[in-house]
Protein backbone atom coordinates (compact mmCIF):
# COMPACT_ATOMS: atom_id res chain seq x y z
CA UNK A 1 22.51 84.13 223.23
CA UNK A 2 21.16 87.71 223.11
CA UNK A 3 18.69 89.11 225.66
CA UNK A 4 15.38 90.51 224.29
CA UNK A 5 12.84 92.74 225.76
CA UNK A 6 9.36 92.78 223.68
CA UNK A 7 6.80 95.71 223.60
CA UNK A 8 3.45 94.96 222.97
CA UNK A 9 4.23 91.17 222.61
CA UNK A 10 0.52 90.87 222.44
CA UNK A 11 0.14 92.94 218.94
CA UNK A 12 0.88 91.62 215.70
CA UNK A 13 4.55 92.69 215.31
CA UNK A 14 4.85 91.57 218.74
CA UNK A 15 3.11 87.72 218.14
CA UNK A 16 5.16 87.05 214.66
CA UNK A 17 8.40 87.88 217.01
CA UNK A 18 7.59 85.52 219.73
CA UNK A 19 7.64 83.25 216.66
CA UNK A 20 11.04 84.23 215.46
CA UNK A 21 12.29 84.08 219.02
CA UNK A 22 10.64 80.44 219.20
CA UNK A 23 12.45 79.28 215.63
CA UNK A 24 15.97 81.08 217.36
CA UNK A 25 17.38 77.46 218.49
CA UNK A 26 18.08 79.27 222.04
CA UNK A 27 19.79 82.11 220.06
CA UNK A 28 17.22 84.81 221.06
CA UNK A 29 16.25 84.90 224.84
CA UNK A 30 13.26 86.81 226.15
CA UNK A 31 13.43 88.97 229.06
CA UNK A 32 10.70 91.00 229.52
CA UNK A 33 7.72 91.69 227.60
CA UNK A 34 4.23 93.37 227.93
CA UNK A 35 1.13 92.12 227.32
CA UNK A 36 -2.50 93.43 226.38
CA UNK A 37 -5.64 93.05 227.66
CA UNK A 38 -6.56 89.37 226.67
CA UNK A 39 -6.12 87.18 229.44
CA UNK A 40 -6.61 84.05 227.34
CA UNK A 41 -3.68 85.21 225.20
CA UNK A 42 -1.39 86.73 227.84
CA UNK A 43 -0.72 83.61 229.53
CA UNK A 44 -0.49 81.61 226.73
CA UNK A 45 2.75 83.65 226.15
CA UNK A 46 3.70 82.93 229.73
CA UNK A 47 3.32 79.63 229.06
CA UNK A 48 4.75 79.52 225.80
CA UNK A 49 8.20 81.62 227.99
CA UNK A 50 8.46 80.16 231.25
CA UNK A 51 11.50 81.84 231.45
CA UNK A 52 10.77 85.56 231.10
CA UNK A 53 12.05 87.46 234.04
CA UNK A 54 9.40 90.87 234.10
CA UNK A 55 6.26 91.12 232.58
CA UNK A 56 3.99 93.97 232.22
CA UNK A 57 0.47 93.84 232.06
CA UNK A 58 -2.17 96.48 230.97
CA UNK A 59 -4.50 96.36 233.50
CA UNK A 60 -3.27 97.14 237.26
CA UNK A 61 -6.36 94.92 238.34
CA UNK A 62 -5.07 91.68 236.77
CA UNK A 63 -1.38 91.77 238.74
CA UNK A 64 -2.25 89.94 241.81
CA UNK A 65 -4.27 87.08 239.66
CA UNK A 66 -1.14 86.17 237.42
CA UNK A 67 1.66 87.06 240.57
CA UNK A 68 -0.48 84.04 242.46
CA UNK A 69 0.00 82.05 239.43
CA UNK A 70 3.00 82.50 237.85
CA UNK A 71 5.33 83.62 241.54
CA UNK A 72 8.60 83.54 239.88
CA UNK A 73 8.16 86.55 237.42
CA UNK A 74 8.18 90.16 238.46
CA UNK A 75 4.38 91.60 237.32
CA UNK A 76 4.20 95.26 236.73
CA UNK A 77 1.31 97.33 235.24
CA UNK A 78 0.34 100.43 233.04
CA UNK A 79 2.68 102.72 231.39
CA UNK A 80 5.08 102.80 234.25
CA UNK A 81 5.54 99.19 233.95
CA UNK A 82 6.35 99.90 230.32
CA UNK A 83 8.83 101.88 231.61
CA UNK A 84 10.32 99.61 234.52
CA UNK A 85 10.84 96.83 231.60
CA UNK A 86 12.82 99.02 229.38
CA UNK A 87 15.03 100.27 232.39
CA UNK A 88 15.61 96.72 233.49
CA UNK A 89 18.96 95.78 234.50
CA UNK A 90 19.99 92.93 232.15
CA UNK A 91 21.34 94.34 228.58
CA UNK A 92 19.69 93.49 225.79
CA UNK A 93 17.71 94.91 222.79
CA UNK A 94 14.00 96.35 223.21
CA UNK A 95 11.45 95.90 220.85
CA UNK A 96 9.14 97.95 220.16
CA UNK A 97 6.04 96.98 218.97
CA UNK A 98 4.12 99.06 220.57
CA UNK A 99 0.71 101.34 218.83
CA UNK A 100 0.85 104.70 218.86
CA UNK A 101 2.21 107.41 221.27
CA UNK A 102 2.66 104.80 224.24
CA UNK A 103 5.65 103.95 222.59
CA UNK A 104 7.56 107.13 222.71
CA UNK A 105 8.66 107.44 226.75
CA UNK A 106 9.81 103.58 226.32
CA UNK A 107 11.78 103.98 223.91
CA UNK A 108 13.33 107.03 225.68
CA UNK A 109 13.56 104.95 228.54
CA UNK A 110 15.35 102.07 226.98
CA UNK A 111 18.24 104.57 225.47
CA UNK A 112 18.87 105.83 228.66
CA UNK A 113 19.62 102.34 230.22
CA UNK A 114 21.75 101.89 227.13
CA UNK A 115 19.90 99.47 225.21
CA UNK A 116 19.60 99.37 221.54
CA UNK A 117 16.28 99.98 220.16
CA UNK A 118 14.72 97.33 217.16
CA UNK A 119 11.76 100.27 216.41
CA UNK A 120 8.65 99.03 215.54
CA UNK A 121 6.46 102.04 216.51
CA UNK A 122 7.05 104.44 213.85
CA UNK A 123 4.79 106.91 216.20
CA UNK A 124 8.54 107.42 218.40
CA UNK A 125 10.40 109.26 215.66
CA UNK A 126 7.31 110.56 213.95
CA UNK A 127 7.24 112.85 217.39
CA UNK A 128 10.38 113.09 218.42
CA UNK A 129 12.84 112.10 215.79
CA UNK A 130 15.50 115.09 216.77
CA UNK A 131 15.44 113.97 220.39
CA UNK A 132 15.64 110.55 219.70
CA UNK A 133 18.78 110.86 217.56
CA UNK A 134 20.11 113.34 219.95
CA UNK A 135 19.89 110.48 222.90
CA UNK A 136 21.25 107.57 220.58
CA UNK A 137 24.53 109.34 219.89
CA UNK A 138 24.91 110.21 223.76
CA UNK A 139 24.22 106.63 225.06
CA UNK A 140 26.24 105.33 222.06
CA UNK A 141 23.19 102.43 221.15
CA UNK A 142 21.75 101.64 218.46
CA UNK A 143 18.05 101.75 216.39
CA UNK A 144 17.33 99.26 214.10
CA UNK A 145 14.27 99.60 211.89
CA UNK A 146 11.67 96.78 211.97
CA UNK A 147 8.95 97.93 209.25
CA UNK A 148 9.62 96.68 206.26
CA UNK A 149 9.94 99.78 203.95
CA UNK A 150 12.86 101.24 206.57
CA UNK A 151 14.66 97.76 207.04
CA UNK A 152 14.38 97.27 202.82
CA UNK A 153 16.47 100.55 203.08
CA UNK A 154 18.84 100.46 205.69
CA UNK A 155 19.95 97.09 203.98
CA UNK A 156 20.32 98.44 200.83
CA UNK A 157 22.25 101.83 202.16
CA UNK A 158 24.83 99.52 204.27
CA UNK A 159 28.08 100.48 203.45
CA UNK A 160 27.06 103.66 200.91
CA UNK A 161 27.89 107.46 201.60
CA UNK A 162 25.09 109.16 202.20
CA UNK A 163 26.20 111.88 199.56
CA UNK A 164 26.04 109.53 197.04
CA UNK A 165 22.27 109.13 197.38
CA UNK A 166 19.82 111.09 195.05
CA UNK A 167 16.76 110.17 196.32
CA UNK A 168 14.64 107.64 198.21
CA UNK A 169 11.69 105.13 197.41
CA UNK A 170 9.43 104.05 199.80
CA UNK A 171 6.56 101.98 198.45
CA UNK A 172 2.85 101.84 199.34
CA UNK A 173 0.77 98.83 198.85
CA UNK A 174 -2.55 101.37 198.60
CA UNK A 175 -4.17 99.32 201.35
CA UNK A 176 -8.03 98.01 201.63
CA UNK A 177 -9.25 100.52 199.01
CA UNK A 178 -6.42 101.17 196.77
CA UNK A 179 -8.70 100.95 193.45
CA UNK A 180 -11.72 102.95 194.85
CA UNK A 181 -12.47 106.25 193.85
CA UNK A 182 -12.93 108.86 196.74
CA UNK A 183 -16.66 109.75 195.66
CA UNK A 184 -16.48 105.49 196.32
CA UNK A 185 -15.27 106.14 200.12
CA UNK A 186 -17.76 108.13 201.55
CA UNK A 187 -20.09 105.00 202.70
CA UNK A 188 -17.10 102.21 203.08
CA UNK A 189 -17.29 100.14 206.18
CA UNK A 190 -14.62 99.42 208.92
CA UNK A 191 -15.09 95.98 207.70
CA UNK A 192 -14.15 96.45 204.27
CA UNK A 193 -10.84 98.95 205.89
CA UNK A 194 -9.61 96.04 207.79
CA UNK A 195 -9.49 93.66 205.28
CA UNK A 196 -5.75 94.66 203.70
CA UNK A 197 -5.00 92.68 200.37
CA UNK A 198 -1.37 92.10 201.44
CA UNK A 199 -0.27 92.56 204.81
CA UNK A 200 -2.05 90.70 207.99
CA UNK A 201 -1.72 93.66 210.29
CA UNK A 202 -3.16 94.92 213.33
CA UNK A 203 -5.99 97.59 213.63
CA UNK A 204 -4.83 100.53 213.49
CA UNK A 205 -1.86 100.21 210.77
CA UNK A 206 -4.67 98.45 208.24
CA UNK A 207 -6.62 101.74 208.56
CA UNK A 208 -3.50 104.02 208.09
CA UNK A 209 -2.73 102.26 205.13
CA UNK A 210 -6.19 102.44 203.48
CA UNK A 211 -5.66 106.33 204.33
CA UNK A 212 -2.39 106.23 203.26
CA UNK A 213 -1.33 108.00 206.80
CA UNK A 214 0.91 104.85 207.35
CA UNK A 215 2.70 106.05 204.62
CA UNK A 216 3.26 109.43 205.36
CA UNK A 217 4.46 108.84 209.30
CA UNK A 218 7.19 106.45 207.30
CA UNK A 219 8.50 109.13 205.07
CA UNK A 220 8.87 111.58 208.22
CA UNK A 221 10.55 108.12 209.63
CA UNK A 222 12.63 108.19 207.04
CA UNK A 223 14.09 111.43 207.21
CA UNK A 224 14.98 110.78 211.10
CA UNK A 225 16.36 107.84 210.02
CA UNK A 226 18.69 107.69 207.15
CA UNK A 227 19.51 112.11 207.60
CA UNK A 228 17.78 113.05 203.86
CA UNK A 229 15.79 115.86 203.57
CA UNK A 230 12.18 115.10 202.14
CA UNK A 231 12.53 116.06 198.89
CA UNK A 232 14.93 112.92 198.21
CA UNK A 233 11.95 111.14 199.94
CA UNK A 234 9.67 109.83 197.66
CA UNK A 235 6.11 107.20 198.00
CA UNK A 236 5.49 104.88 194.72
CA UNK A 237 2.08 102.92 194.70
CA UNK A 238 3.34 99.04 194.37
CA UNK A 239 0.10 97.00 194.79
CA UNK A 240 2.40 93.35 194.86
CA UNK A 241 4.67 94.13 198.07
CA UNK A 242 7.35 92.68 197.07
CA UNK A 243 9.53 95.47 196.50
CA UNK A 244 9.80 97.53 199.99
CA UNK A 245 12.25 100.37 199.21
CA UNK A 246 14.53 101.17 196.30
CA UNK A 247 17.72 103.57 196.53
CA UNK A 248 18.91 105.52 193.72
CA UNK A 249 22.67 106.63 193.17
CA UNK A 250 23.95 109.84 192.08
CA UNK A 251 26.17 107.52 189.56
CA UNK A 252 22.45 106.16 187.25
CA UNK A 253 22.44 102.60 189.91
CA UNK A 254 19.24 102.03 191.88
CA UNK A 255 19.46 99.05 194.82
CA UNK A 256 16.20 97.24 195.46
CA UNK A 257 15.28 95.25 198.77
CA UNK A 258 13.02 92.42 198.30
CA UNK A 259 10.89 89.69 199.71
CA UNK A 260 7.65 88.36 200.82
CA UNK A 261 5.05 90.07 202.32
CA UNK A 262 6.05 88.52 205.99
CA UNK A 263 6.62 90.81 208.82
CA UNK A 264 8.61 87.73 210.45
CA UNK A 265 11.75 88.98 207.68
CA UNK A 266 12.71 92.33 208.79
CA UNK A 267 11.93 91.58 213.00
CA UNK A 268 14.57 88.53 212.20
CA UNK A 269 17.08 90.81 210.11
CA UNK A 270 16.84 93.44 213.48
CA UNK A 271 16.83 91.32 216.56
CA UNK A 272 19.57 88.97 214.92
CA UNK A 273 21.83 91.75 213.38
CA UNK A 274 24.40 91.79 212.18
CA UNK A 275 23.53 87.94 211.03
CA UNK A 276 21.23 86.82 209.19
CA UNK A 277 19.08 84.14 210.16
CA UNK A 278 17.81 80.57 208.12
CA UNK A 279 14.54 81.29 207.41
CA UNK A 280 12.37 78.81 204.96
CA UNK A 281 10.60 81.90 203.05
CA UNK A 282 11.57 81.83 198.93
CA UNK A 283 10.03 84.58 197.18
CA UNK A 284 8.74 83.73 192.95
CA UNK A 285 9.10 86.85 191.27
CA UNK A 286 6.30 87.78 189.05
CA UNK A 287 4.61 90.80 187.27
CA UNK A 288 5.97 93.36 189.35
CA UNK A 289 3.66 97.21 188.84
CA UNK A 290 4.65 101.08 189.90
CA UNK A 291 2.72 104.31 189.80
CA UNK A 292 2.92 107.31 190.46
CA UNK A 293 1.04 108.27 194.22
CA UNK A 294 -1.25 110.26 193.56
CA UNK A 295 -1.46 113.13 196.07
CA UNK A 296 -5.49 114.26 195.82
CA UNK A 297 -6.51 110.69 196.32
CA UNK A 298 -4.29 110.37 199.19
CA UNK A 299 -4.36 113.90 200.88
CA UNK A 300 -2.93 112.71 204.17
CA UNK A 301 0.39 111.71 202.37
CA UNK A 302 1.14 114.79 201.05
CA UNK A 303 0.02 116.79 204.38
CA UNK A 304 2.38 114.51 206.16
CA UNK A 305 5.32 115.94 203.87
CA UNK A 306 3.92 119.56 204.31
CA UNK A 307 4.27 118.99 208.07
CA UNK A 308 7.37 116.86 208.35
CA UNK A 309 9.31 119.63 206.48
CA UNK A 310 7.81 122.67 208.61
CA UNK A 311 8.68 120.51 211.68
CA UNK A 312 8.33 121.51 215.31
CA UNK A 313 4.91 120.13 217.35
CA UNK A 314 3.07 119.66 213.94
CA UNK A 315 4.65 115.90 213.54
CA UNK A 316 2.86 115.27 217.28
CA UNK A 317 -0.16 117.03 216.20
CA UNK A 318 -0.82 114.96 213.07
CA UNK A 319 0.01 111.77 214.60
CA UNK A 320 -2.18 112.58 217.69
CA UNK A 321 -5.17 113.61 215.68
CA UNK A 322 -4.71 110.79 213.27
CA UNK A 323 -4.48 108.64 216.29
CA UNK A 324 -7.68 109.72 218.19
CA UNK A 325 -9.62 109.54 215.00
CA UNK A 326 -8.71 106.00 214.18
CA UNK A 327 -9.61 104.82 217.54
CA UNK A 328 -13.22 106.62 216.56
CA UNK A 329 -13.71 105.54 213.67
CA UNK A 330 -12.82 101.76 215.39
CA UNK A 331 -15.44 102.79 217.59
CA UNK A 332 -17.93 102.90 214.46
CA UNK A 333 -18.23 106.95 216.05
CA UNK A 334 -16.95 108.17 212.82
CA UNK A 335 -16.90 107.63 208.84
CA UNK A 336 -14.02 106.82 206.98
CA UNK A 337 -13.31 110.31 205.46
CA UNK A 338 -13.86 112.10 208.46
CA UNK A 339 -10.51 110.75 209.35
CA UNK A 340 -8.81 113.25 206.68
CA UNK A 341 -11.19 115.97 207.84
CA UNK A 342 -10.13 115.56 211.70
CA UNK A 343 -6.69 115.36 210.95
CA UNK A 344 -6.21 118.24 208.59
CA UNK A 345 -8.47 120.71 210.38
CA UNK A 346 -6.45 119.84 213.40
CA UNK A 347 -3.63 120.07 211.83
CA UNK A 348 -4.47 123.60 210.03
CA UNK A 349 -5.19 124.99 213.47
CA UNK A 350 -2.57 124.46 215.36
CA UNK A 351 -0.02 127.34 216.32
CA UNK A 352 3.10 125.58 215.15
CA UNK A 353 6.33 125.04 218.11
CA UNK A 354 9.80 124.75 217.08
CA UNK A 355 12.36 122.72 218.95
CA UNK A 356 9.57 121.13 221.76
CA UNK A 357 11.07 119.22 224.87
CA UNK A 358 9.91 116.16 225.48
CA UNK A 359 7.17 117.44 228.03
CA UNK A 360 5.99 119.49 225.57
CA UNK A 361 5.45 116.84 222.73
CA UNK A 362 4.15 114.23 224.90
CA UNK A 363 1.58 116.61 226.71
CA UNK A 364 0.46 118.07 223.19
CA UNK A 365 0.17 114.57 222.25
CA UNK A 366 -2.43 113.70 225.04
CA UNK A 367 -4.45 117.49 224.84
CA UNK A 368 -5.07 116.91 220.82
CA UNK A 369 -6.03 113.64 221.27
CA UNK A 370 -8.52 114.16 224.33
CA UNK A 371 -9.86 117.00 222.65
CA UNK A 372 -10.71 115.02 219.35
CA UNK A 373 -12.24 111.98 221.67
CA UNK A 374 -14.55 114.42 223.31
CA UNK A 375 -15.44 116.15 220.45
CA UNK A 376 -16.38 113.76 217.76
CA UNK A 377 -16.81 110.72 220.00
CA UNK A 378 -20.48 109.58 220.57
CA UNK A 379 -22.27 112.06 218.40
């Protein structure tokens, strides 16, 4: 049986793996997990794993309320808690489902008690990709990538030599409006943004992907992970998702990774690694389509590249202002292409920082976003 702590068990990532944990057969045993801010929901997952040990809850208010009713698990709130679940004693693997920044100081947190990391939150290496390699080689764990695009490659690079690689392929659905025009986006709804053709996705990651962002925090992902530099990085527009990443050889081979559209896959391939586990998905191969991205139509994909090769604070930046404008535009406070024109001008700013500490990133992290919520918000 292996131990499993989940973070943000009440997200999307985090709901389809309470279901692979649930279809484990006992294999998969849940430790600790957080929760979000629907009551309704959060103890239906304490009911659904009566045998968690430490929960953490979102709200500080709530603890006393669910320690009355359910005495036997240890309740703890905010980001602290977040914190006191991935430093819990028992070994394990953490899970990090997480959205956004919140993810990063877990994450750090969980190294340092030495567990292994199945990474969900792209936002983590995004910001702090040096550091974070830097801490997995000195606690000797390991990071396993959950989104689909990184798992597609890490199975297809197992057991290659990195020198053998010529380049990368990461592949982009195009998300809610991948066959609009941009003269056609100025007066698109957050309605129409959420609705993703492919994926069932929470919030935030459907409105990425319909700006492409998504994309471009997985290519700087990329590079943390796997060691290329982002010229052997490249973004394909596949509108089926069936292919998630591609590898091609010095030697004229290319390796393909593919499968349904099902989140449920790549969580299973990480928490149960290095087995695979049963699972009744077959995938029918059909008309399969690639183009070219196109970098004008998708501006924030191409500034991602421009800032994941200059490096320093500029990752945080980006991510931060991306992240506060989302939320905004969530809010209804903001149109769709104002998005781009937070994020760049942000972006274009900023007086760039090589080498930040961790202070540094996660304090630029909350100042950008702050500023952006109190400058656009309620206008």
């Amino acid at each position: 049986m292996k131990n499993i702590y989940i973070l943000g068990a009440a997200g999307s990532i985090g709901l389809q793996s309470l279901e692979v944990v649930e279809q484990s057969n006992n294999e998969l045993n849940i430790i600790g997990i957080s929760l979000g801010s629907q009551e309704t929901l959060n103890r239906s997952i304490l009911d659904r794993f009566p045998n968690v040990e430490i929960v953490c809850l979102r709200n500080h208010t709530h603890l006393k309320a669910f320690q009355d009713q359910y005495p036997y698990i240890k309740f703890v709130g905010g980001d602290e808690g977040l914190i006191e679940i991935a430093r819990y004693p028992k070994k394990g693997i953490v899970l990090n489902a997480l959205s956004g920044s919140a993810g990063l100081r877990p994450t750090v947190a969980a190294i340092e008690s030495k567990k292994d990391i199945a990474l969900a939150n792209k936002e983590t290496l995004v910001m702090a990709g040096d550091i974070i390699n830097q801490l997995i080689k000195m606690y000797q764990v390991n990071l396993y990538p959950v989104d689909s695009e990184h798992s597609s490659l890490w199975q297809t690079l197992k057991g290659e030599d990195t020198t053998d690689i010529e380049k990368l392929v990461i592949t982009a659905s195009g998300g809610s409006f991948r066959d609009l025009s941009r003269e056609a986006l100025s007066e698109v709804t957050l309605e129409q943004a959420l609705k993703h053709p492919n994926w069932s996705m929470g919030d935030k990651i459907t409105i990425d992907s319909a700006t492409m962002m998504n994309k471009g925090l997985e290519v700087i992902e990329a590079h943390h992970l796997f060691g290329l530099p982002y010229h052997q990085i490249e973004t394909v527009l596949h509108k089926e998702s069936v292919v998630h990443g591609l590898a091609y050889f010095k030697d004229g081979t290319v390796k393909a990774c593919l499968s349904l559209s099902d989140m449920k896959i790549p969580i299973a391939y990480a928490l149960y690694y290095p087995k695979r586990h049963e699972y009744p998905s077959k995938l029918e191969l059909t008309n399969l389509s690639f183009e070219p991205m196109n970098f004008k139509r998708f501006p924030l994909l191409k500034l991602a590249y421009d800032v994941g090769l200059q490096g320093g604070l500029l990752p945080t930046v980006m991510n931060a202002a991306n992240e506060a404008a989302v939320k905004l535009f969530l809010k209804k406070q903001i149109k769709f292409l104002e998005i781009e024109n937070i994020v760049m001008e942000t972006v274009h700013q900023f007086e760039n920082k090589m080498e930040p500490t961790l202070d540094e990133i996660i304090q630029t992290d909350e100042w950008i976003q702050n500023h952006i919520l109190l400058t656009y918000g309620k206008r």
